[in-house]
Protein backbone atom coordinates (compact mmCIF):
# COMPACT_ATOMS: atom_id res chain seq x y z
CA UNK A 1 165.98 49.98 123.48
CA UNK A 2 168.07 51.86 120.82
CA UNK A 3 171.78 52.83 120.90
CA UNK A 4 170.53 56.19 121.93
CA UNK A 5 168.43 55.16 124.93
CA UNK A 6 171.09 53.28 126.06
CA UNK A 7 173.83 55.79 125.86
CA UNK A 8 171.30 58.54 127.39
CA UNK A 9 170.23 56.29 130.69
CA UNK A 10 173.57 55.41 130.85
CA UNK A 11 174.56 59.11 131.21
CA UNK A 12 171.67 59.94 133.49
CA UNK A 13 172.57 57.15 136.16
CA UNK A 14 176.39 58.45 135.85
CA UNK A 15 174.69 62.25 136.07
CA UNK A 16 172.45 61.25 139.33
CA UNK A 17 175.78 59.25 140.92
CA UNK A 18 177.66 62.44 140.25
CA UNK A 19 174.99 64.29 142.58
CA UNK A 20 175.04 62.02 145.55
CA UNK A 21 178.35 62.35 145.77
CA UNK A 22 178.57 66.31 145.64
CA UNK A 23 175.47 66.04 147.84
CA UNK A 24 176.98 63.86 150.29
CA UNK A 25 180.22 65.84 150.47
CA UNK A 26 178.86 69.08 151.07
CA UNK A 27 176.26 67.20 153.72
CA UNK A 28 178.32 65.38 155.21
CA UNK A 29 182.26 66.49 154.96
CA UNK A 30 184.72 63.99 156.44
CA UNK A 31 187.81 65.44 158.48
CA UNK A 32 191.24 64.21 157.86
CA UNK A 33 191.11 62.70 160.73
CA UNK A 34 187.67 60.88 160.25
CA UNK A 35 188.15 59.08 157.07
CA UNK A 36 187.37 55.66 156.99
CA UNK A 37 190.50 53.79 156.48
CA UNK A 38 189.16 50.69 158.78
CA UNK A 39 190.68 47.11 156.95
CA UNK A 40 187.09 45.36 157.67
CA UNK A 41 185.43 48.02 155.49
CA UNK A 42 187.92 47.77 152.77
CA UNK A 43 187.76 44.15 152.71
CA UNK A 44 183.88 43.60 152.87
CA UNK A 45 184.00 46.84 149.94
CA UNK A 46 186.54 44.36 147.79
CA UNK A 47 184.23 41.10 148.85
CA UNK A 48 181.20 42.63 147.27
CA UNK A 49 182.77 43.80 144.18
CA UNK A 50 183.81 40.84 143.59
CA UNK A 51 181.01 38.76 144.23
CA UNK A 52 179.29 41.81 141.78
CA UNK A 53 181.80 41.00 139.24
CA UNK A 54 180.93 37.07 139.55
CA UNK A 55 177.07 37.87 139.04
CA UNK A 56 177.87 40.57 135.81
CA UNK A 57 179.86 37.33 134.80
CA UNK A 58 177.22 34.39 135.37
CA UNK A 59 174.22 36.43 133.99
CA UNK A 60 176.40 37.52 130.90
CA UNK A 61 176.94 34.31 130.09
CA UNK A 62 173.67 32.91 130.56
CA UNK A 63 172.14 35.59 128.48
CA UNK A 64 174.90 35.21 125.85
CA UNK A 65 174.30 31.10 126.15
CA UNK A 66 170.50 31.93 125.02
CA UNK A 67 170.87 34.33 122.58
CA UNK A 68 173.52 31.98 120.03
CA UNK A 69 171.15 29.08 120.84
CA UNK A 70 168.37 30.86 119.47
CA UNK A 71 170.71 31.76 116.24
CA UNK A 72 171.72 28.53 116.21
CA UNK A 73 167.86 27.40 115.89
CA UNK A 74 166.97 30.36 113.51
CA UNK A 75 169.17 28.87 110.86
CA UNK A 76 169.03 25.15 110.72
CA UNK A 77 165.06 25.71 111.08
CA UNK A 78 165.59 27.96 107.18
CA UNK A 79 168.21 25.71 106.45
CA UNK A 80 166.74 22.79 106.68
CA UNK A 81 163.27 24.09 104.98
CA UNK A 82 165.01 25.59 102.16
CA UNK A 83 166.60 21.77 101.71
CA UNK A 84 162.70 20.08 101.60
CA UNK A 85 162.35 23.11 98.79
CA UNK A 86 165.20 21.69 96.61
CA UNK A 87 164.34 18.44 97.17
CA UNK A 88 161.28 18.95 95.40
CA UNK A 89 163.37 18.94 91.94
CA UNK A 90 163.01 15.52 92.60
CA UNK A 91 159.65 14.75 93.06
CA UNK A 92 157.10 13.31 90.57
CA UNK A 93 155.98 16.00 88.51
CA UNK A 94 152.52 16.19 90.36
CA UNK A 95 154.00 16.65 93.54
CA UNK A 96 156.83 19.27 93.38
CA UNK A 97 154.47 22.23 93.48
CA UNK A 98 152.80 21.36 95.99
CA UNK A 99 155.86 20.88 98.51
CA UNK A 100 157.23 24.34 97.31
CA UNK A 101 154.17 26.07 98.08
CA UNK A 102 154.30 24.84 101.60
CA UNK A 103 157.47 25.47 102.30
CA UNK A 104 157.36 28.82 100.80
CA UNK A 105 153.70 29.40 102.90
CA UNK A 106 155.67 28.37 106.21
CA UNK A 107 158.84 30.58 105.31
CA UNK A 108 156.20 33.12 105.38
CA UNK A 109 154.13 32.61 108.19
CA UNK A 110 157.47 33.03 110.66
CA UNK A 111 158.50 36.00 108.80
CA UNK A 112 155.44 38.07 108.97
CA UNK A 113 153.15 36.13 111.65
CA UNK A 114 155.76 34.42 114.26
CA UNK A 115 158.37 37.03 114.36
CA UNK A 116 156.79 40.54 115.71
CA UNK A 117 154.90 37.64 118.62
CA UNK A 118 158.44 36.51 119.31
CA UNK A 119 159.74 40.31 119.56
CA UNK A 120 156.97 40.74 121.72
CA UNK A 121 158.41 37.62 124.09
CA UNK A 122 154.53 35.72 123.41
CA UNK A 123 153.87 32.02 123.01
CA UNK A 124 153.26 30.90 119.41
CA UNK A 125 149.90 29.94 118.42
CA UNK A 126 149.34 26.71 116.84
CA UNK A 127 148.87 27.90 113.24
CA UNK A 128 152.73 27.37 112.52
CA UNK A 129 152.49 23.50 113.52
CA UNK A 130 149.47 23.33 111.34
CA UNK A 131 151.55 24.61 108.13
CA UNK A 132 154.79 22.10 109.27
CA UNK A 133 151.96 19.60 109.06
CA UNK A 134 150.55 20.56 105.81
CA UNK A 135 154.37 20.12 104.43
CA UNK A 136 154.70 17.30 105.98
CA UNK A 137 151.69 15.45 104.18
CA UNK A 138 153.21 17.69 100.71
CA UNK A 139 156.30 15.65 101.06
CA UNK A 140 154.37 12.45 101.08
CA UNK A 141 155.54 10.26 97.89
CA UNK A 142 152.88 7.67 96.35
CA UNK A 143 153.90 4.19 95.82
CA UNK A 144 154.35 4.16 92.66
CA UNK A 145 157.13 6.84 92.73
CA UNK A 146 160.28 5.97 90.96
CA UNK A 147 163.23 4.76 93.04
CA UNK A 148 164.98 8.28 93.29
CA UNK A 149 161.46 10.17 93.92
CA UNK A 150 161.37 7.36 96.70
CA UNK A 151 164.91 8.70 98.37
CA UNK A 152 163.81 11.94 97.92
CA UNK A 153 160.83 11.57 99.79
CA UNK A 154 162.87 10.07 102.63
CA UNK A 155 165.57 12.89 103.10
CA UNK A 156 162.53 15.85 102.48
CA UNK A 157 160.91 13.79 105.74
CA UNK A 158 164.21 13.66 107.52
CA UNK A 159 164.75 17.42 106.74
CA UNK A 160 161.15 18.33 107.78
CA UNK A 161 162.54 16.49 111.16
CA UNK A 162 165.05 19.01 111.64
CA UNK A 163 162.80 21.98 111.05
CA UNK A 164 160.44 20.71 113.98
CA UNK A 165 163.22 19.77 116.12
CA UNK A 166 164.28 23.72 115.62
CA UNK A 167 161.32 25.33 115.72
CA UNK A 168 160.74 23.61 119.18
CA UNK A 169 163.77 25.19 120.41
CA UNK A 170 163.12 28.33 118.95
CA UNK A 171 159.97 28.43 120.56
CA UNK A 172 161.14 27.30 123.89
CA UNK A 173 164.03 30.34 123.67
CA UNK A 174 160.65 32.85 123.50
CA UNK A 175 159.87 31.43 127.04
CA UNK A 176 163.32 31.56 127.97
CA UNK A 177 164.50 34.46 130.52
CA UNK A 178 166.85 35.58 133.11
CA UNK A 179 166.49 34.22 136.29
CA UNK A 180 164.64 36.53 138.66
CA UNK A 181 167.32 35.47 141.56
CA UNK A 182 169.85 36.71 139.27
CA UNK A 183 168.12 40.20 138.33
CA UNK A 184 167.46 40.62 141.85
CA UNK A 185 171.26 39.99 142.53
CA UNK A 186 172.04 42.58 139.26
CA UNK A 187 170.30 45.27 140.94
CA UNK A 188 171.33 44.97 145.10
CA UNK A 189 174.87 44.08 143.79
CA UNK A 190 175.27 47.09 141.58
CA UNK A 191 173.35 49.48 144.70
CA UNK A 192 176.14 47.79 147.38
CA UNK A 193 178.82 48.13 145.00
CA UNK A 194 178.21 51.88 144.68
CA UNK A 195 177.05 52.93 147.93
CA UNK A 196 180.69 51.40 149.62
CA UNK A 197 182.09 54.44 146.88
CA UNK A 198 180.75 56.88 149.10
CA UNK A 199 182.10 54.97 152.44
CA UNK A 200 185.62 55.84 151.86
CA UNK A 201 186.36 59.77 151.58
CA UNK A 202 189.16 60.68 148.39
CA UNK A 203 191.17 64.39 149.32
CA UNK A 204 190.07 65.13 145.69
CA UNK A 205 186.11 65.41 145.32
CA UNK A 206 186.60 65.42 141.67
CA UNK A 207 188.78 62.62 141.52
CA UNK A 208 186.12 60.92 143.42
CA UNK A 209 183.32 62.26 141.42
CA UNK A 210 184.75 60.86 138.46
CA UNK A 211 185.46 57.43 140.15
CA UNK A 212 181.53 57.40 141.05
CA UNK A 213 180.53 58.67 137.93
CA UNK A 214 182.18 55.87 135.76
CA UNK A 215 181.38 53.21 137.98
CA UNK A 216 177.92 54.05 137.78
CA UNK A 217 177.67 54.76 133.84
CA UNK A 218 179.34 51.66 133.59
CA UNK A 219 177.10 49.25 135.98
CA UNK A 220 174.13 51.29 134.42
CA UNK A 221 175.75 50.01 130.87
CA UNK A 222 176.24 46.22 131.47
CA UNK A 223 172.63 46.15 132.83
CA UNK A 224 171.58 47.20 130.28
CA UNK A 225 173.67 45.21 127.44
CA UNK A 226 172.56 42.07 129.91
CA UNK A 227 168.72 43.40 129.74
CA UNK A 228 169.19 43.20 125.68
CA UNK A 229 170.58 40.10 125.75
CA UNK A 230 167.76 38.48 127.66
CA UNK A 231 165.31 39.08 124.58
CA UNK A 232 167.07 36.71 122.12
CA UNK A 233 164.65 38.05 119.12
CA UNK A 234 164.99 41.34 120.08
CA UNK A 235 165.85 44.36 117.89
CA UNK A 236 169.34 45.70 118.83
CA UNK A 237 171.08 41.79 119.68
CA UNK A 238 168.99 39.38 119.08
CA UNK A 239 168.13 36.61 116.59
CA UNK A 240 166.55 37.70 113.48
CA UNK A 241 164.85 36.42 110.52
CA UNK A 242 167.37 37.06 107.71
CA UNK A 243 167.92 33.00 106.82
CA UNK A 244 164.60 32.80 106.13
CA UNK A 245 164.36 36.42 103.98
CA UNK A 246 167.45 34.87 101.95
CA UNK A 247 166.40 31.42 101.03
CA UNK A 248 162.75 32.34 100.58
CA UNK A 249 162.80 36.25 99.93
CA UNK A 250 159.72 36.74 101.72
């Protein structure tokens, strides 16, 4: 969802709160005498906005949690491929081709193949393990390698380790979502929270127009910034594959 989208539902759910209110005062007027001052309302109205604001709080944080994790894996996944690339300066000269070309060929492959699938919050096919493989048997070094063709065989396998320890967790942060408990508690909380608004009457119906109108653009906003958050390879927030576009230029 664009800037735009967000900004114009945002609007709308502040526009429709607006219109309950100036429906429900004109409905249903409130004398002086009839307003709802009780303390038991006013404390279970402060209860459940803050038990709201502990929800916003937890699922913000969750979401937030995800999203740098999936950063986090992004990068040491390109960094540590674009380190088995290097280390092919090192290889015997048969070899060092070889290990570029797969490394280049999975740099690739998760640019133009794995990405728009993890947009799209799908599992990864197995075509991705298959090149790690394939530059896994590149790196291989013969025997009769040189002593510092030998080393560098050893750290390109270590390195290859780290790229398929992050690639697992990038693909397990595809799978990864909000709980459904907590989206369930997003949506009643932020309905509660504004209907207790229209339990206590305000002298000034614009005053309490306004009061409605930015609680409701702004529950309609974090919602939203939370719903964006919850796709951690989506567009607007989310991880994206520029460590890979800048070692490997794909």
């Amino acid at each position: 969802m664009a800037l735009t989208e967000t900004l114009v539902v945002t609007g709308g759910v502040a526009l429709v709160a607006a219109v309950s209110v100036y429906a429900k005062t004109r409905l249903f007027p409130v004398g002086e005498d009839e307003e709802p001052r009780e303390d038991v309302a006013e404390y279970i109205a402060m209860m459940v906005s803050v038990l709201y604001a502990l929800v916003l709080g937890l699922c913000l944080v969750s979401v937030w949690d995800t999203s740098s994790a999936a950063s986090d894996s992004v990068q040491a996944e390109a960094s540590a491929l674009h380190q088995t690339y290097l280390l092919a300066d090192a290889y015997p000269p048969g070899h060092q081709q070889p290990l570029r070309d797969a490394a280049s060929a999975y740099a690739r492959h998760v640019v133009d193949v794995e990405w728009p699938v993890m947009e799209a919050r799908e599992p990864l096919g197995r075509s991705g393990w298959d090149l790690l493989a394939r530059l896994r048997q590149a790196s291989a070094i013969p025997d009769s390698a040189k002593p510092p063709e030998q080393i560098a065989g050893q750290e390109a396998l270590a390195q290859i380790g780290y790229v398929d320890d992050a690639r697992r967790s990038r693909e397990a942060a595809v799978q990864t979502s909000l709980s459904p408990v907590l989206w369930a508690g997003l949506i009643i909380g932020g309905f509660l929270t504004l209907a207790f608004m229209f339990l206590f009457g305000i002298s000034q119906s614009r005053t309490h127009v306004v009061m409605v109108m930015g609680l409701a653009g702004f529950i309609a906003f974090t919602v939203l910034l939370i719903h964006q958050l919850d796709a951690p390879f989506g567009a607007m927030f989310g991880a994206n594959p520029t460590p890979f576009t800048r070692y490997f230029g794909t």
